[in-house]
Protein backbone atom coordinates (compact mmCIF):
# COMPACT_ATOMS: atom_id res chain seq x y z
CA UNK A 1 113.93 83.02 99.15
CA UNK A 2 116.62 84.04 102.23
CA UNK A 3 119.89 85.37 101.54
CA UNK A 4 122.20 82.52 102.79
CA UNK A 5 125.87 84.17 103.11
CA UNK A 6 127.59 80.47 102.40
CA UNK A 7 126.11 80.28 98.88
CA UNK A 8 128.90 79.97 96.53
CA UNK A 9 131.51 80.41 99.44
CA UNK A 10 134.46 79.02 97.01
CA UNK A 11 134.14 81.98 94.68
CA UNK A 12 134.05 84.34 97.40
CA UNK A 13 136.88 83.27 98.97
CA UNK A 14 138.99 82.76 95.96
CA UNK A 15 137.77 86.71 95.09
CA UNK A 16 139.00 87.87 98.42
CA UNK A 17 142.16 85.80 98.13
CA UNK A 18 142.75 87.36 94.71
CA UNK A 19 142.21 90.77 95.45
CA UNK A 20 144.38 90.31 99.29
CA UNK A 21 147.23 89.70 96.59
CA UNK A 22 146.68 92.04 94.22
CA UNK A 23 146.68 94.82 96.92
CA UNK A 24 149.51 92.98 98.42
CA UNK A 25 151.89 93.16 95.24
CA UNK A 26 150.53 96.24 94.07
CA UNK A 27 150.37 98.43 96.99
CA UNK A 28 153.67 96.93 99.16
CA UNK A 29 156.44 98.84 97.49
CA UNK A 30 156.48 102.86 96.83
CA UNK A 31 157.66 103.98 93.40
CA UNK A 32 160.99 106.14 94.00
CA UNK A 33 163.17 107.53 91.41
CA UNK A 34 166.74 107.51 91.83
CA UNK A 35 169.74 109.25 89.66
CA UNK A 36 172.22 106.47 88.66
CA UNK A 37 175.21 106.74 86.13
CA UNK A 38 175.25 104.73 83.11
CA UNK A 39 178.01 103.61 80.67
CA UNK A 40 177.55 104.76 77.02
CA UNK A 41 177.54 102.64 74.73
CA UNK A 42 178.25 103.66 70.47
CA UNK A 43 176.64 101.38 68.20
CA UNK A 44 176.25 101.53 64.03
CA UNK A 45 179.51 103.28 63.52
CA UNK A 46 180.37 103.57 59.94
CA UNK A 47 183.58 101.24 59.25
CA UNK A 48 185.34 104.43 57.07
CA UNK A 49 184.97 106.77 60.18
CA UNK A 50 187.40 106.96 63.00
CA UNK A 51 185.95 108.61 66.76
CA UNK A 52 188.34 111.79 67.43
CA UNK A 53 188.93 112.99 70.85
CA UNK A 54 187.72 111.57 73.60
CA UNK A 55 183.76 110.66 74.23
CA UNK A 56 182.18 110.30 77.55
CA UNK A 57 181.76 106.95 78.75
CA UNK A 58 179.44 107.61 81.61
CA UNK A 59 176.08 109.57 82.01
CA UNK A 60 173.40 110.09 84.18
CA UNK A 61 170.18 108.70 83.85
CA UNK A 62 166.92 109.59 86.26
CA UNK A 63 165.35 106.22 86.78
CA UNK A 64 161.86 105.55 88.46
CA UNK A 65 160.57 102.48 89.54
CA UNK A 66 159.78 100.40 92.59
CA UNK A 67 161.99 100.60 95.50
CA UNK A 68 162.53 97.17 95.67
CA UNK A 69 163.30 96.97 91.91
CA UNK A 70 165.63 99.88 91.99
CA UNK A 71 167.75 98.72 94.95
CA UNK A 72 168.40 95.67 93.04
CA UNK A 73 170.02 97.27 89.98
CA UNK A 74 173.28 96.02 89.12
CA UNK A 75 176.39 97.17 86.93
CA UNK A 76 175.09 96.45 83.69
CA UNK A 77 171.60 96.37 84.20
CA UNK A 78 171.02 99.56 82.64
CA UNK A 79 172.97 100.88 79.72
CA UNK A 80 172.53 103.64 77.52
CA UNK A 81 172.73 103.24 73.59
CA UNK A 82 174.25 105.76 71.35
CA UNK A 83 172.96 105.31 67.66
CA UNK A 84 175.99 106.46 65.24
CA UNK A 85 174.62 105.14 62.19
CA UNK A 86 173.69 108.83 60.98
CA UNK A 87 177.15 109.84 61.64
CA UNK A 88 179.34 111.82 58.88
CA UNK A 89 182.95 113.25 58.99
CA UNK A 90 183.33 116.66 61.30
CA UNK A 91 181.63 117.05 64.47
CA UNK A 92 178.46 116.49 64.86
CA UNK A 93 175.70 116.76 68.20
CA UNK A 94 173.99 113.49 69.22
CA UNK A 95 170.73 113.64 71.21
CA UNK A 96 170.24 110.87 73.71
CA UNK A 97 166.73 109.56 74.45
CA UNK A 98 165.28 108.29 77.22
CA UNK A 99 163.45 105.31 74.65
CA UNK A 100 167.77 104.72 73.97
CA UNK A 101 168.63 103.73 77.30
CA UNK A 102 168.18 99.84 78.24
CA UNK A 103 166.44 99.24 81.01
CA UNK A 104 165.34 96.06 83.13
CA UNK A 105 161.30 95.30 83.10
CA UNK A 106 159.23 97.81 85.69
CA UNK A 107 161.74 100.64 85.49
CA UNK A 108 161.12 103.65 83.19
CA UNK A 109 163.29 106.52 82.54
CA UNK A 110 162.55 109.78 82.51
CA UNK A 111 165.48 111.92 81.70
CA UNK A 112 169.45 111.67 80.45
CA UNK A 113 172.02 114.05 81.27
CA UNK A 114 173.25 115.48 79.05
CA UNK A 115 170.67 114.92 76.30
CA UNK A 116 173.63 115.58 73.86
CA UNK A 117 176.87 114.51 72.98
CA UNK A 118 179.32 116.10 70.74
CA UNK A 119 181.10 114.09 68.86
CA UNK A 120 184.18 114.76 66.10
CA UNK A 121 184.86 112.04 63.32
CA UNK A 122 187.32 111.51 60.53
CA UNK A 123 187.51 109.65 58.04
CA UNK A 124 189.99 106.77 58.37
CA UNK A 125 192.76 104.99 55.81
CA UNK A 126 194.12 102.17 56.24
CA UNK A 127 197.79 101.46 53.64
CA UNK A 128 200.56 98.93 54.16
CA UNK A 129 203.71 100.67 54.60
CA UNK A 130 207.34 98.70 54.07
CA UNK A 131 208.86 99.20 57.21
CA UNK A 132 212.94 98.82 57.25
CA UNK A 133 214.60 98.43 60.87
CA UNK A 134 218.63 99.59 60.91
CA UNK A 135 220.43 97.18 63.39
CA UNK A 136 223.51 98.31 64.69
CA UNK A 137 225.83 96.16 66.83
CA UNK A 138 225.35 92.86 68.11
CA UNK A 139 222.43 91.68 70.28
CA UNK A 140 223.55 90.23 73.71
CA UNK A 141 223.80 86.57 74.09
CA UNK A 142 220.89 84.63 74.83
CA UNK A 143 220.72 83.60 78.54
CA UNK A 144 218.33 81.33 79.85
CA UNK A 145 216.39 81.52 83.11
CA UNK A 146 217.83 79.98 86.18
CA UNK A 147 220.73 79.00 84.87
């Protein structure tokens, strides 16, 4: 029997298409990584505890991914998440992880900066106080606008 190159020509050319655009996705973009700052973001804090001081609301967060994925980020795209839900009064360090930052699909990250926050909490009250006002004087007449 002679080899005939035409036998089963559809599957060969739907194998060479397929693999054209697999190297074609796959191998057209570079993977970069790129240093981009974040917002923080505190979730689970306890109701009775009040944040003292001030936290920061940015950090920096080493991002890889492909080039053409990166340079499409936005403001918001990536945000990292601060778990308070083991918080207690006094001040206490927070580690950041890089599995606690929210990131688009295709971009990984692979460190935060810093990797710990310090953070001071109190606990809070909450009363209703009476309040009494002393007036003294008249208040000046009511005057209307364009008049």
């Amino acid at each position: 029997m002679a080899y005939n190159p035409f036998r089963n020509f559809g599957l060969k050319a739907m194998a060479l298409f397929i693999a054209g655009l697999v190297w074609f996705t796959m191998g057209g973009e570079y993977v970069v990584e790129r240093i981009v700052q974040v917002p923080l973001e505190m979730r689970n804090r306890p109701e009775q505890l009040e944040l003292v001081g001030n936290p920061p609301d940015l950090v920096e967060v080493r991002l890889s991914g492909s080039s053409g994925l990166l340079s499409r980020l936005q403001t918001g795209d990536v945000v990292a998440i601060l778990d308070l839900g083991a918080a207690r009064p006094g001040s206490r360090l927070f580690h950041l992880r890089t599995d606690e930052v929210r990131t688009p699909f295709g971009v990984t990250v692979s460190q935060v900066v810093p990797q710990t926050v310090s953070l001071a909490f109190e606990l809070g009250e909450t009363r209703l106080v009476p309040i009494r006002a002393d007036i003294e004087g008249e208040p000046a007449p009511v005057s209307s606008a364009g008049a």
